[in-house]
PDB file of N, CA and C in Angstrom:
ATOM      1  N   UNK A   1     -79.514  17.322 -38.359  1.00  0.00           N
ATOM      2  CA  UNK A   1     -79.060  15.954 -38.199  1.00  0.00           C
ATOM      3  C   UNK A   1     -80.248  15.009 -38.190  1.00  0.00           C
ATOM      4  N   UNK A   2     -80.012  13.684 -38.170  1.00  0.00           N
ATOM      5  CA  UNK A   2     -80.939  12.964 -38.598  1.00  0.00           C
ATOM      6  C   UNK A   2     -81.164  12.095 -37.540  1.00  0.00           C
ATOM      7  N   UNK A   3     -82.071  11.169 -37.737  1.00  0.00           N
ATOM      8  CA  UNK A   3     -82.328   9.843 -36.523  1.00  0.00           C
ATOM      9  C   UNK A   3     -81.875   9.073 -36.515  1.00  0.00           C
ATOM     10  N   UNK A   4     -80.838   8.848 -37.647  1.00  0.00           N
ATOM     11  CA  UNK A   4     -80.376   7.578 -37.107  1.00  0.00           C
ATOM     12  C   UNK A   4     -78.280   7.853 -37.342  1.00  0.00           C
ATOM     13  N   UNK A   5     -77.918   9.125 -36.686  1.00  0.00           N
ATOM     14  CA  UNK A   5     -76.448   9.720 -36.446  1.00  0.00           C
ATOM     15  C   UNK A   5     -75.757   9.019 -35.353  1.00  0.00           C
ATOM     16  N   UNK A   6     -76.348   7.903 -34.563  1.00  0.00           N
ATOM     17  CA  UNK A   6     -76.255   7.111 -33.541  1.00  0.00           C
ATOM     18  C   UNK A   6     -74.544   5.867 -34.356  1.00  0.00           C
ATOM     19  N   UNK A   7     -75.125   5.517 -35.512  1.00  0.00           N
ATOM     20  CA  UNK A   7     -74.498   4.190 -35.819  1.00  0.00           C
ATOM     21  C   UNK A   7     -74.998   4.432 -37.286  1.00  0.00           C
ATOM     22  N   UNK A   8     -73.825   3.861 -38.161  1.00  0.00           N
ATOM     23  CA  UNK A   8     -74.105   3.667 -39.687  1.00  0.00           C
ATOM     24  C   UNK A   8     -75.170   2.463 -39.520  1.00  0.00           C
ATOM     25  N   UNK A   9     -74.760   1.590 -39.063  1.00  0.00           N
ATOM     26  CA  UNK A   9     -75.488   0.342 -39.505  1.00  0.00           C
ATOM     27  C   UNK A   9     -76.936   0.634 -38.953  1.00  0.00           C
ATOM     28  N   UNK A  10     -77.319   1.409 -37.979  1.00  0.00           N
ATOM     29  CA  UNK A  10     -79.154   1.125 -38.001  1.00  0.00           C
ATOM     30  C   UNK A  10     -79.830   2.502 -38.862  1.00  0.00           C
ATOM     31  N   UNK A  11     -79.146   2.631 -39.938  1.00  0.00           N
ATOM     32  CA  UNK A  11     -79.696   3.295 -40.696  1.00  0.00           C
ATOM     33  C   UNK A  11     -80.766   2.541 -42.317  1.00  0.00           C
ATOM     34  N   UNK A  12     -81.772   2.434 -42.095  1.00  0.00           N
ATOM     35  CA  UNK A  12     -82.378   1.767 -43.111  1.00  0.00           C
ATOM     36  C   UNK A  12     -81.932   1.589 -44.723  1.00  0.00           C
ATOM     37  N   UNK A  13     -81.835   0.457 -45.331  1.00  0.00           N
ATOM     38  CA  UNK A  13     -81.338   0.847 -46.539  1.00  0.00           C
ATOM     39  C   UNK A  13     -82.512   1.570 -47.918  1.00  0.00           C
ATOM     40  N   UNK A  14     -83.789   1.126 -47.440  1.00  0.00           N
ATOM     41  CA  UNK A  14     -84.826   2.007 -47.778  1.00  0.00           C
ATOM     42  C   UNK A  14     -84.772   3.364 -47.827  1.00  0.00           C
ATOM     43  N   UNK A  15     -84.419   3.854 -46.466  1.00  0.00           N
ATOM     44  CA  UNK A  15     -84.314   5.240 -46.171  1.00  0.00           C
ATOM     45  C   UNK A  15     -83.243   6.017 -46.973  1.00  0.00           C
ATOM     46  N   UNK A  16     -82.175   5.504 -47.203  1.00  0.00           N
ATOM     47  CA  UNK A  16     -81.079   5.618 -47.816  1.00  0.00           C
ATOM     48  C   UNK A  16     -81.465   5.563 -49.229  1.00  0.00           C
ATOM     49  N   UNK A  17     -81.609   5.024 -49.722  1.00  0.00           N
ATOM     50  CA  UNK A  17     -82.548   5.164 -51.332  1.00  0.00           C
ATOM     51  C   UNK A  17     -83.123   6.387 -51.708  1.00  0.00           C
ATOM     52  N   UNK A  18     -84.748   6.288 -50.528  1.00  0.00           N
ATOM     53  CA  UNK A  18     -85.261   7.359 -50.477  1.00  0.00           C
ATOM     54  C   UNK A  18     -84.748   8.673 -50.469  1.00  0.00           C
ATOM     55  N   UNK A  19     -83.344   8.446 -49.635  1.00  0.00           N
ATOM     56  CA  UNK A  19     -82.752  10.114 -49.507  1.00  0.00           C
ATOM     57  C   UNK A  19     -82.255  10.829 -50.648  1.00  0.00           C
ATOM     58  N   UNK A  20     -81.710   9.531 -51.152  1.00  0.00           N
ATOM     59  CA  UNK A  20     -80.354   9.532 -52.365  1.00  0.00           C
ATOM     60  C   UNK A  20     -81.722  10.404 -53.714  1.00  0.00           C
ATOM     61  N   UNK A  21     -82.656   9.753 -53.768  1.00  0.00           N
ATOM     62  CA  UNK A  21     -83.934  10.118 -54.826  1.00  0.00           C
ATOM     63  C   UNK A  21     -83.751  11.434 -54.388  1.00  0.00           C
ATOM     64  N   UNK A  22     -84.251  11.774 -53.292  1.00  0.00           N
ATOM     65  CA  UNK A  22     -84.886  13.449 -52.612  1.00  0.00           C
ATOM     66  C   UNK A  22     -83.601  13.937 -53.298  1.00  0.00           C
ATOM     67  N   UNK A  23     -81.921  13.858 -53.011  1.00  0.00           N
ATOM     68  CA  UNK A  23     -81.363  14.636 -53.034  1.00  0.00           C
ATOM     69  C   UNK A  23     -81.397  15.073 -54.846  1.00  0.00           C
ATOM     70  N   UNK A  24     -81.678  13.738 -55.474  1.00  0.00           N
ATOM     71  CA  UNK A  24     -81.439  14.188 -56.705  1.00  0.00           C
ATOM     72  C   UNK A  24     -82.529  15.521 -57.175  1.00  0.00           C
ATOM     73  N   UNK A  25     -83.841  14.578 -57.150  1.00  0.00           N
ATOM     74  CA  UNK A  25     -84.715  15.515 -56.969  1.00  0.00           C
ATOM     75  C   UNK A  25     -84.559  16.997 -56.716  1.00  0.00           C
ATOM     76  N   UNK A  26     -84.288  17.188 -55.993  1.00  0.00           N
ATOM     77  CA  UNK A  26     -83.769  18.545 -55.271  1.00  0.00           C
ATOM     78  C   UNK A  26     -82.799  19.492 -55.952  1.00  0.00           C
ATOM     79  N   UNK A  27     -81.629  18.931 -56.446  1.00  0.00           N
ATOM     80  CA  UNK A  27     -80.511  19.624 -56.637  1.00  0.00           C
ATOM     81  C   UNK A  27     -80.942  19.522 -58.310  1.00  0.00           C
ATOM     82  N   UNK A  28     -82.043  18.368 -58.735  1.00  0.00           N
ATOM     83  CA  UNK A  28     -81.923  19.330 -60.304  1.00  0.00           C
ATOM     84  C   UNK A  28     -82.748  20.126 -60.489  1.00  0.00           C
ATOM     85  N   UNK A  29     -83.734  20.015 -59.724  1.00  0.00           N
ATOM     86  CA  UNK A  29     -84.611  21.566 -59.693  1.00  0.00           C
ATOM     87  C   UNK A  29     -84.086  22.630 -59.371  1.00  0.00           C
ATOM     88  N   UNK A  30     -83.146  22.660 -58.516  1.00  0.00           N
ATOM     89  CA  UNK A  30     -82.613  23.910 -57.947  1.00  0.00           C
ATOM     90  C   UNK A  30     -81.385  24.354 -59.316  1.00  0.00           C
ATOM     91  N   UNK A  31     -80.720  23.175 -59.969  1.00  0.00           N
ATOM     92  CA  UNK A  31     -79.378  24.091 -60.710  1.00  0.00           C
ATOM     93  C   UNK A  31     -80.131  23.833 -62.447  1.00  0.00           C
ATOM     94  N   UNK A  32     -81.525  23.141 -62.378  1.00  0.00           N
ATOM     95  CA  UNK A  32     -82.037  23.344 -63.697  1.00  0.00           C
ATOM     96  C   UNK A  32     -81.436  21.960 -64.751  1.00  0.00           C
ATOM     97  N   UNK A  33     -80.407  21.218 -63.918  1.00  0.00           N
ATOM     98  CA  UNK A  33     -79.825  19.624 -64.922  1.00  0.00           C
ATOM     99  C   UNK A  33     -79.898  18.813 -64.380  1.00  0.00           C
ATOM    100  N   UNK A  34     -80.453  17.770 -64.593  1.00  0.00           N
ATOM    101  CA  UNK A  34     -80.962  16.246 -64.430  1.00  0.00           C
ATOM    102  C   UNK A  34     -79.760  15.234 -63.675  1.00  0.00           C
ATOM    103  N   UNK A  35     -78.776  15.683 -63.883  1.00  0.00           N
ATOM    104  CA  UNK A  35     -77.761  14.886 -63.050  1.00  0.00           C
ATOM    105  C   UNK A  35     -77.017  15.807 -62.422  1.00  0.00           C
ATOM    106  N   UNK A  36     -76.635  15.000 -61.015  1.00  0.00           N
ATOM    107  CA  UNK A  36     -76.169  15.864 -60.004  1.00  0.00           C
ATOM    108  C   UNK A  36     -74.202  14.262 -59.580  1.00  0.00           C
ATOM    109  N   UNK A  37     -73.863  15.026 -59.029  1.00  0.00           N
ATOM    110  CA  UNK A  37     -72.431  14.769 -58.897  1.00  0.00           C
ATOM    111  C   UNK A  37     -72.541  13.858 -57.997  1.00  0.00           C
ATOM    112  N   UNK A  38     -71.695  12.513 -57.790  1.00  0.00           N
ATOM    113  CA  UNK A  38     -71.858  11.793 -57.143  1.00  0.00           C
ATOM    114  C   UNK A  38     -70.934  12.399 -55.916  1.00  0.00           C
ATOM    115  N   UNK A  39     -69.901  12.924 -55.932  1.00  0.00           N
ATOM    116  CA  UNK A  39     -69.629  13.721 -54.442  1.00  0.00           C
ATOM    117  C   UNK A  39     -70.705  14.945 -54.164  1.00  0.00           C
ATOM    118  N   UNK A  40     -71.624  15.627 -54.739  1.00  0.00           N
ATOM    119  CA  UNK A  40     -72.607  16.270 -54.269  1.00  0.00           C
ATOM    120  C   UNK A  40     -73.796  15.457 -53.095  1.00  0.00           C
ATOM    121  N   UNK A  41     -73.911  14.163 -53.912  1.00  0.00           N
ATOM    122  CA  UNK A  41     -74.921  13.473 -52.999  1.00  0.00           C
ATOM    123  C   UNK A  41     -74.499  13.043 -52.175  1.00  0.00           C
ATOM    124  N   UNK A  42     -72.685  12.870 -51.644  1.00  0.00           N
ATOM    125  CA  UNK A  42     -72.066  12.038 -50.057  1.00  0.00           C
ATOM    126  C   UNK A  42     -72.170  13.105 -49.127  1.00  0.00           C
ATOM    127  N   UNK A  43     -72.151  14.696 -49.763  1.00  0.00           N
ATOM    128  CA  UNK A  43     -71.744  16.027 -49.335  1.00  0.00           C
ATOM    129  C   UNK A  43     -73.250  16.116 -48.592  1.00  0.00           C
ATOM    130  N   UNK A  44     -74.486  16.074 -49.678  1.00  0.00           N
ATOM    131  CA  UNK A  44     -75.808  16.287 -48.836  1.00  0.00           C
ATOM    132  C   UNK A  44     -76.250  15.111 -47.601  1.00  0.00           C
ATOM    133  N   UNK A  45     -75.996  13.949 -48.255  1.00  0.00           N
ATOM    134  CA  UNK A  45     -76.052  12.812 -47.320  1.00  0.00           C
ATOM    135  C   UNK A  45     -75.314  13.434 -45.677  1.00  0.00           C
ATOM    136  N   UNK A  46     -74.414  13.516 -45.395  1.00  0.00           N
ATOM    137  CA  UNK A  46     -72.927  13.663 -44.378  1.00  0.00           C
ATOM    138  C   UNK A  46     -73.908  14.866 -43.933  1.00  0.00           C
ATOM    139  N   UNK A  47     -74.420  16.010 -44.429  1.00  0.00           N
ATOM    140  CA  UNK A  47     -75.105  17.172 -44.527  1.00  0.00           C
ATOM    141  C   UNK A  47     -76.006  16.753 -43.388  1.00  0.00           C
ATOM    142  N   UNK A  48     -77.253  15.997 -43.880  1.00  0.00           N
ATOM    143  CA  UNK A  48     -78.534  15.952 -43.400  1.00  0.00           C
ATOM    144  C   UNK A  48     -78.370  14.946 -42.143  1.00  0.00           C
ATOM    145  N   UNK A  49     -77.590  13.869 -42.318  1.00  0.00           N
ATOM    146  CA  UNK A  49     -77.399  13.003 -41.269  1.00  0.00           C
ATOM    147  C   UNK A  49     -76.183  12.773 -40.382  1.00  0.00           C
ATOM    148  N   UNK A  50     -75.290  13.758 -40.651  1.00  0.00           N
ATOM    149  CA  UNK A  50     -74.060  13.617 -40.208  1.00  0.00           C
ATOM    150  C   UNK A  50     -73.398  12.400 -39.693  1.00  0.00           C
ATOM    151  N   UNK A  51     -73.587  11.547 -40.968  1.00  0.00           N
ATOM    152  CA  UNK A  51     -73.152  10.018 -41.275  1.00  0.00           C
ATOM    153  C   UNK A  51     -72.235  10.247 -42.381  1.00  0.00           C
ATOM    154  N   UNK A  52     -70.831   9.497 -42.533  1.00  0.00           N
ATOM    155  CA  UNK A  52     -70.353   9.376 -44.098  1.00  0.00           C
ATOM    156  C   UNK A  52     -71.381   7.916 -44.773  1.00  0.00           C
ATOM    157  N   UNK A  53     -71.388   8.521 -45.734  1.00  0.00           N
ATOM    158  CA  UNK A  53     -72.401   7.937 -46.549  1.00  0.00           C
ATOM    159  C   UNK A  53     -71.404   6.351 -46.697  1.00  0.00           C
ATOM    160  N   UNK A  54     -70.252   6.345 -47.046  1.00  0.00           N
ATOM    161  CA  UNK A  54     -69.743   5.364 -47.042  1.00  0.00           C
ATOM    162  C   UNK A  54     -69.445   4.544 -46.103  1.00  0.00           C
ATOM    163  N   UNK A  55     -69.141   4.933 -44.560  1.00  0.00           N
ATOM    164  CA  UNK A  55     -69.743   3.825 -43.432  1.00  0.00           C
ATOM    165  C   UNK A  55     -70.742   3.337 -43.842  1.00  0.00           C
ATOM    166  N   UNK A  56     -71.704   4.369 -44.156  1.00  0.00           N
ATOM    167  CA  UNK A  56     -73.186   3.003 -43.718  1.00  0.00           C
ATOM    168  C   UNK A  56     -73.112   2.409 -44.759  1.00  0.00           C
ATOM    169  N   UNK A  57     -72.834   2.737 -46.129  1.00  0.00           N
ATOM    170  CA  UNK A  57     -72.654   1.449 -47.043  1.00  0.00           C
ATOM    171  C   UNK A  57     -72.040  -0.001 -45.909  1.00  0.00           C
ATOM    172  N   UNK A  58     -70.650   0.411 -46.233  1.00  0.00           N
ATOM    173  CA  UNK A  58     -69.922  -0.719 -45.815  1.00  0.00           C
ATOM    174  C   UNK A  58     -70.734  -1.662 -44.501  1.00  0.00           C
ATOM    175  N   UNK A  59     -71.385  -0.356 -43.261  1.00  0.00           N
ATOM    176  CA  UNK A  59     -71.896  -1.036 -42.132  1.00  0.00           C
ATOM    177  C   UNK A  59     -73.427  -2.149 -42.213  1.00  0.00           C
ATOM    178  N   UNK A  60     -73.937  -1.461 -43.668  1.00  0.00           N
ATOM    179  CA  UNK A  60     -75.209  -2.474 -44.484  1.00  0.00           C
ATOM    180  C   UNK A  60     -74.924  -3.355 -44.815  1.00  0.00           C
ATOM    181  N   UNK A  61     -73.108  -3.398 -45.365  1.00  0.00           N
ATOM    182  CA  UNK A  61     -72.969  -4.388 -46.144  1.00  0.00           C
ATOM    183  C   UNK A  61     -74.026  -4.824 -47.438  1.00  0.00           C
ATOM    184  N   UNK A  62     -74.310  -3.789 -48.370  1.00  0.00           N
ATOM    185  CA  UNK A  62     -75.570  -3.641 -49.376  1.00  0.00           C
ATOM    186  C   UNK A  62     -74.919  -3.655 -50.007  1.00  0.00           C
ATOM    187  N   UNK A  63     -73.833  -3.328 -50.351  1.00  0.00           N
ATOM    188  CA  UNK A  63     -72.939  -3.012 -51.496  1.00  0.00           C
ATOM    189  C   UNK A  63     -71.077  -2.319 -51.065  1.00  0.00           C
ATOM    190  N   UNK A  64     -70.673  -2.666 -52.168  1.00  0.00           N
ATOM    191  CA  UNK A  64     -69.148  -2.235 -51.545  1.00  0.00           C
ATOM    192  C   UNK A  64     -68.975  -0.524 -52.538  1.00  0.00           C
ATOM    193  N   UNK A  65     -69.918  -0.219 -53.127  1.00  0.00           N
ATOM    194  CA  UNK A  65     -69.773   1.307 -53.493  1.00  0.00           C
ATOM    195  C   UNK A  65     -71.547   1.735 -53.826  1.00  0.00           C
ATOM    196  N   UNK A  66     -71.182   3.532 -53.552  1.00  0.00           N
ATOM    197  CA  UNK A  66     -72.444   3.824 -53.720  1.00  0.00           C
ATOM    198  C   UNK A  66     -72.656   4.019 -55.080  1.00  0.00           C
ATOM    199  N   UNK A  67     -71.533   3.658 -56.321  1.00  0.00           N
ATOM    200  CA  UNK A  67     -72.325   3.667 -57.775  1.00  0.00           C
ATOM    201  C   UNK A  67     -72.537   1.823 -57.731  1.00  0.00           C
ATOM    202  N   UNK A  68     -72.224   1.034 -57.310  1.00  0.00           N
ATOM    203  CA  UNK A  68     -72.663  -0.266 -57.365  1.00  0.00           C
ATOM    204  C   UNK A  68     -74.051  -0.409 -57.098  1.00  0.00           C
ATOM    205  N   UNK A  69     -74.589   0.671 -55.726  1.00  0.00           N
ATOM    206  CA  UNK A  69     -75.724   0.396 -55.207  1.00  0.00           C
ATOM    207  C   UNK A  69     -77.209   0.850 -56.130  1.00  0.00           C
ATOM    208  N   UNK A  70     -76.562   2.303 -56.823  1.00  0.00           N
ATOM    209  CA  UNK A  70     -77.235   2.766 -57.557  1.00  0.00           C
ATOM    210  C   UNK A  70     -77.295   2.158 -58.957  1.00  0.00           C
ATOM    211  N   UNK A  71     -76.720   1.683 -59.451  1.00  0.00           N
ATOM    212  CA  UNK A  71     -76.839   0.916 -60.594  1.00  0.00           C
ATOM    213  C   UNK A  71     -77.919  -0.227 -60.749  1.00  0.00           C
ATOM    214  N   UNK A  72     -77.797  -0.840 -59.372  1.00  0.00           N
ATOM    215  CA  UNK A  72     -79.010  -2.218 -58.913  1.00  0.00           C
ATOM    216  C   UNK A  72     -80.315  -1.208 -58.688  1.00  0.00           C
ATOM    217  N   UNK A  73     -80.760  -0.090 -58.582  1.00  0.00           N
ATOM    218  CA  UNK A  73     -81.967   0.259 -58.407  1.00  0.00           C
ATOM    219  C   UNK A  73     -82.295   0.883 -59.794  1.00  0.00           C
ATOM    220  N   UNK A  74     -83.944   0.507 -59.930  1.00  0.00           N
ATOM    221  CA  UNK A  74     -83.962   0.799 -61.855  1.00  0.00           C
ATOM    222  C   UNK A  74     -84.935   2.284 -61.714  1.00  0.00           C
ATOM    223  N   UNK A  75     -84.880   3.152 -60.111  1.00  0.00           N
ATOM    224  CA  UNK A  75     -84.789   4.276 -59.961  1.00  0.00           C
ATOM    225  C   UNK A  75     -84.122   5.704 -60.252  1.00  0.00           C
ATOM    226  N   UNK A  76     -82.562   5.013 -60.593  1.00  0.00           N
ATOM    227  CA  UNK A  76     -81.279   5.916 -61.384  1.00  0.00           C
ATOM    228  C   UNK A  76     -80.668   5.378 -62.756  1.00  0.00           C
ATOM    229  N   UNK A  77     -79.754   6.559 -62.999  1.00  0.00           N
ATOM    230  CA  UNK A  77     -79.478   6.446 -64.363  1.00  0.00           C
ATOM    231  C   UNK A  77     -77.405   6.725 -63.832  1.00  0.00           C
ATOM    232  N   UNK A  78     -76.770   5.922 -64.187  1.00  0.00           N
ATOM    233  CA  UNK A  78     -75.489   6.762 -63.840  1.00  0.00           C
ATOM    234  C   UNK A  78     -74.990   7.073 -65.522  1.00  0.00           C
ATOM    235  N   UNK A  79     -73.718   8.452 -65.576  1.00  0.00           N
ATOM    236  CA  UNK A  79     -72.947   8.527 -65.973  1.00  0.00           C
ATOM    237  C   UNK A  79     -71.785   8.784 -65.739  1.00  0.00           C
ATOM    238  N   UNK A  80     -70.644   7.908 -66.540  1.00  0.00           N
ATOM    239  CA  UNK A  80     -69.694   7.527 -65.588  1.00  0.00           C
ATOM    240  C   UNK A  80     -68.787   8.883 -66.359  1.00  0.00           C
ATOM    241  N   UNK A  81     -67.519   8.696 -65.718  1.00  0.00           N
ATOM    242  CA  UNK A  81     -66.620   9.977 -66.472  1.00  0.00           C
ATOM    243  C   UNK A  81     -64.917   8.823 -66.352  1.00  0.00           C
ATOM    244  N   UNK A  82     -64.139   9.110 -67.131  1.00  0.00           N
ATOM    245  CA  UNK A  82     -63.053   8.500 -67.078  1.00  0.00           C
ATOM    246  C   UNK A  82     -62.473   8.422 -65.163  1.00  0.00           C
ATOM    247  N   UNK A  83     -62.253   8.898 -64.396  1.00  0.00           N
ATOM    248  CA  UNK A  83     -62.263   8.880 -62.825  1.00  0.00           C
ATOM    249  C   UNK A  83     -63.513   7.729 -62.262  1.00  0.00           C
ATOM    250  N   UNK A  84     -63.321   6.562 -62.211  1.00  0.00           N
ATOM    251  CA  UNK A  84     -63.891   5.503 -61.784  1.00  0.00           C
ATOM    252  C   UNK A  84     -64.991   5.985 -60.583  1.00  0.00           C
ATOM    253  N   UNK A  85     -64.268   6.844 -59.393  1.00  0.00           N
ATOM    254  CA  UNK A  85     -64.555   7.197 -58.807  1.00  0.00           C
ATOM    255  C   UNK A  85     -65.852   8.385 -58.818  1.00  0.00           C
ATOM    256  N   UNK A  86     -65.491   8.846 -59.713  1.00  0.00           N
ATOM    257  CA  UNK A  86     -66.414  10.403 -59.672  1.00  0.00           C
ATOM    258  C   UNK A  86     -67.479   9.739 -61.099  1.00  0.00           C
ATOM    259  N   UNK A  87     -69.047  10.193 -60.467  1.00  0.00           N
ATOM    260  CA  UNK A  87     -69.757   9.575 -61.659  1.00  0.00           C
ATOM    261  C   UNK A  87     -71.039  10.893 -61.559  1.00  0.00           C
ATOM    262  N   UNK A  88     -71.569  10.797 -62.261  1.00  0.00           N
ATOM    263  CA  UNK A  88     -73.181  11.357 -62.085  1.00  0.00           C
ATOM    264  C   UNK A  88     -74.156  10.689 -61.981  1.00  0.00           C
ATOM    265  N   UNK A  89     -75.162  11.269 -61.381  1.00  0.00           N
ATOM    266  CA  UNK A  89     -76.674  10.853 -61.130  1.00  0.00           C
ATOM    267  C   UNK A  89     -77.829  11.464 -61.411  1.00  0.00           C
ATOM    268  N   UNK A  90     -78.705  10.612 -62.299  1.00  0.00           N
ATOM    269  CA  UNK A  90     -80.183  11.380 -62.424  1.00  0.00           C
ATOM    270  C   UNK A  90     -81.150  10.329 -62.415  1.00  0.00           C
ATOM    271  N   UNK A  91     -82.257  10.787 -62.278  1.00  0.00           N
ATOM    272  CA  UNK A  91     -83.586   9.540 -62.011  1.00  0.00           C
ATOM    273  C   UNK A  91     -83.801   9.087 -63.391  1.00  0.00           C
ATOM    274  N   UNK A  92     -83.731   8.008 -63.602  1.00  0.00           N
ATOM    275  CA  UNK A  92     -84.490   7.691 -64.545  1.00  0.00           C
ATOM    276  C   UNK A  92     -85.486   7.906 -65.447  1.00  0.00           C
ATOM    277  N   UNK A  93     -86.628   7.910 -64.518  1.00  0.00           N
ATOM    278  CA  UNK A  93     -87.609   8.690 -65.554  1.00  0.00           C
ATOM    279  C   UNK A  93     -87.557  10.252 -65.725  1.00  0.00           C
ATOM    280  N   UNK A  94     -86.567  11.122 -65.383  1.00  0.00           N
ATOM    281  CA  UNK A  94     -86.118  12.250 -65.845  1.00  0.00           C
ATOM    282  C   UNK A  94     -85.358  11.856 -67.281  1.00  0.00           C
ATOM    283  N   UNK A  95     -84.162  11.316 -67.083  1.00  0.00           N
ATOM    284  CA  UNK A  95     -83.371  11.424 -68.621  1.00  0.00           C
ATOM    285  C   UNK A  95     -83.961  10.237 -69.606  1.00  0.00           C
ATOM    286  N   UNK A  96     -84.870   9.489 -69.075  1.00  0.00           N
ATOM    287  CA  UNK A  96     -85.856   8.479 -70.144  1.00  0.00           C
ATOM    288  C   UNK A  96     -87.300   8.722 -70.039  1.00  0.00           C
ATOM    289  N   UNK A  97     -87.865   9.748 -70.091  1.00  0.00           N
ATOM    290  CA  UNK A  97     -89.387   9.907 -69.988  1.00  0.00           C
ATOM    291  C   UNK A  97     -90.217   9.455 -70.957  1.00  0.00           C
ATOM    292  N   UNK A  98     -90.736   8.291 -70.318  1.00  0.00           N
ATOM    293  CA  UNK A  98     -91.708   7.200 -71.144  1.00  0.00           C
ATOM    294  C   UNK A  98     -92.459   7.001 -70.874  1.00  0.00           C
ATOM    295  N   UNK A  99     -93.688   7.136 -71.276  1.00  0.00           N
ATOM    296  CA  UNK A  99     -95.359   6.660 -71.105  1.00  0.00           C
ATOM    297  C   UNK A  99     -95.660   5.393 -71.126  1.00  0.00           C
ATOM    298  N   UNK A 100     -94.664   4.739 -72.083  1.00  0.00           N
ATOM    299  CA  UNK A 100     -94.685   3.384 -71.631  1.00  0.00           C
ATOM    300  C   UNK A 100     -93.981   2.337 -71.679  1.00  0.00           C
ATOM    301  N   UNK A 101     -94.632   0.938 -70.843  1.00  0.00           N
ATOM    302  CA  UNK A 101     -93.607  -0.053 -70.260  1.00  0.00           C
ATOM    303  C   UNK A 101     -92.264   0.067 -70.858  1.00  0.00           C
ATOM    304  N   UNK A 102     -91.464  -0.384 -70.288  1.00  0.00           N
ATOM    305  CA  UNK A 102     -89.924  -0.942 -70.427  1.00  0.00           C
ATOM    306  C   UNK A 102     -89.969  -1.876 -71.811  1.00  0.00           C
ATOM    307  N   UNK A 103     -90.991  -2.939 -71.332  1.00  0.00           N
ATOM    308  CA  UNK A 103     -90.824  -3.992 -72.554  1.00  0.00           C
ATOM    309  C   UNK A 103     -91.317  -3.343 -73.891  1.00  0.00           C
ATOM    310  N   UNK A 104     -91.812  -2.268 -74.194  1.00  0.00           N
ATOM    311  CA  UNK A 104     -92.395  -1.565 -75.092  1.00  0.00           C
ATOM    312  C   UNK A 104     -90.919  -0.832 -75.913  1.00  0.00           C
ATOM    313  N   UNK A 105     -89.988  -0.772 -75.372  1.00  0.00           N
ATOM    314  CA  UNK A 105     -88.873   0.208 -75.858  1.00  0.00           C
ATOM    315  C   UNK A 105     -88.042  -0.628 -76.331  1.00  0.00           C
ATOM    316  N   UNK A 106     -87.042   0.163 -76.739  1.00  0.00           N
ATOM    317  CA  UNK A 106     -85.992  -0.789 -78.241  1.00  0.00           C
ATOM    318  C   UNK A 106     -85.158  -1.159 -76.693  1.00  0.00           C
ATOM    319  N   UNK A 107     -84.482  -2.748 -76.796  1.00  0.00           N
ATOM    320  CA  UNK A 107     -83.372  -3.198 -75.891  1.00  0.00           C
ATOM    321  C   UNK A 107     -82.401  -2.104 -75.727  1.00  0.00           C
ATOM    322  N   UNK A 108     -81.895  -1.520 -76.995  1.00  0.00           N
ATOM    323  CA  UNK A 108     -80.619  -0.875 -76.703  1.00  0.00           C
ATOM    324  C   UNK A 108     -81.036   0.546 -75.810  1.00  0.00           C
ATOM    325  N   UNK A 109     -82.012   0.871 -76.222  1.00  0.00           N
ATOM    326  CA  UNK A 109     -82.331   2.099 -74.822  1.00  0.00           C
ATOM    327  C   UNK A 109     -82.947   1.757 -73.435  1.00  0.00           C
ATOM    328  N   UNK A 110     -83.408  -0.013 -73.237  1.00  0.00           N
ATOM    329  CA  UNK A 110     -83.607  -0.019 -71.591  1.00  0.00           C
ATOM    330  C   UNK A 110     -82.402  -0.273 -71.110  1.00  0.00           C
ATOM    331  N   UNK A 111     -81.370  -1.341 -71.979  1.00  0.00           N
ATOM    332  CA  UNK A 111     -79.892  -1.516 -71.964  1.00  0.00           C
ATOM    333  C   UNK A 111     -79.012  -0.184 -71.495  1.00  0.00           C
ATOM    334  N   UNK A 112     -78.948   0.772 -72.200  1.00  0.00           N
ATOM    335  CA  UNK A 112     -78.584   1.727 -72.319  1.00  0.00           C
ATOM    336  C   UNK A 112     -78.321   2.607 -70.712  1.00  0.00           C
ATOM    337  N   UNK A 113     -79.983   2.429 -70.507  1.00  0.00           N
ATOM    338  CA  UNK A 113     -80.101   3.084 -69.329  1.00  0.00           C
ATOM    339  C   UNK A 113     -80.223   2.867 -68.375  1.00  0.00           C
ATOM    340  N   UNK A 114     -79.767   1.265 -67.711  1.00  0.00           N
ATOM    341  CA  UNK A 114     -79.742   0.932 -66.831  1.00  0.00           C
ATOM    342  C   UNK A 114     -77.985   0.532 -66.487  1.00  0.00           C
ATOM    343  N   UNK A 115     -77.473   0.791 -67.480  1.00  0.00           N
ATOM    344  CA  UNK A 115     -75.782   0.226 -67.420  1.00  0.00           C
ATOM    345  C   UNK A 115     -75.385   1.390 -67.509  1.00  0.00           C
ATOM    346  N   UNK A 116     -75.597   2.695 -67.199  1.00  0.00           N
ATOM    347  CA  UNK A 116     -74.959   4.023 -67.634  1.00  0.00           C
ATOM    348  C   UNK A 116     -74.965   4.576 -65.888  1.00  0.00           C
TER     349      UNK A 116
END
C-alpha cells in the first residue's frame, strides 16, 4: 500500500503520472508489447495504493476520465478500441522512437500520435 491510501484527494497528480509511466513501463517489459490495457493500469494502480484510481481522478478534479488525462500528457500514446471505455496505453517514445524534435516530423505523425 501506498502513502497516500488515507484520501483520494491528497494524492499528488504528479505522482499519479509518474505511476501511470512506471506501470506502463513495467508491464511492457514484462509481456514483451508496448501497450498495456487501460483496466490493467486501474488494476495495478488499486494494487499498489489501494485507491480506485477513479476517486482520485474525480477527488483532483484533473480530469473527468483517466483516457482524458492521458491524452493531455505528450508522455502517452492511446489506442482506442470500439468500447469507449476500454482503450490502450503505451509511452510515446516507445511506439514513436525519434531522435528528433517533434517539429522535425511530418504533422500527420505528431497529429497522429498525440490524438490516438
Amino acid at each position: 500500500m501506498g502513502e497516500f491510501n488515507q484520501h483520494p484527494s491528497s494524492f499528488p497528480l504528479q505522482q499519479l503520472l509518474g505511476d501511470l509511466e512506471h506501470f506502463i513501463a513495467i508491464e511492457s517489459q514484462f509481456s514483451g508489447k508496448a501497450w498495456v490495457s487501460s483496466v490493467k493500469l486501474i488494476e495495478l494502480f488499486d494494487k499498489k495504493h489501494g485507491l480506485s484510481l477513479e476517486e482520485v481522478l474525480k477527488a483532483q478534479s484533473c480530469s473527468d476520465s483517466l483516457r482524458r488525462l492521458l491524452k493531455g500528457d505528450s508522455r502517452f500514446s492511446i489506442y482506442g478500441t470500439p468500447n469507449p471505455d476500454e482503450f490502450y496505453v503505451a509511452l510515446l517514445q516507445t511506439v514513436v522512437p525519434v531522435s528528433q524534435p517533434a517539429w522535425k516530423l511530418p504533422k500527420r505523425l505528431v497529429r497522429y500520435s498525440r490524438s490516438r
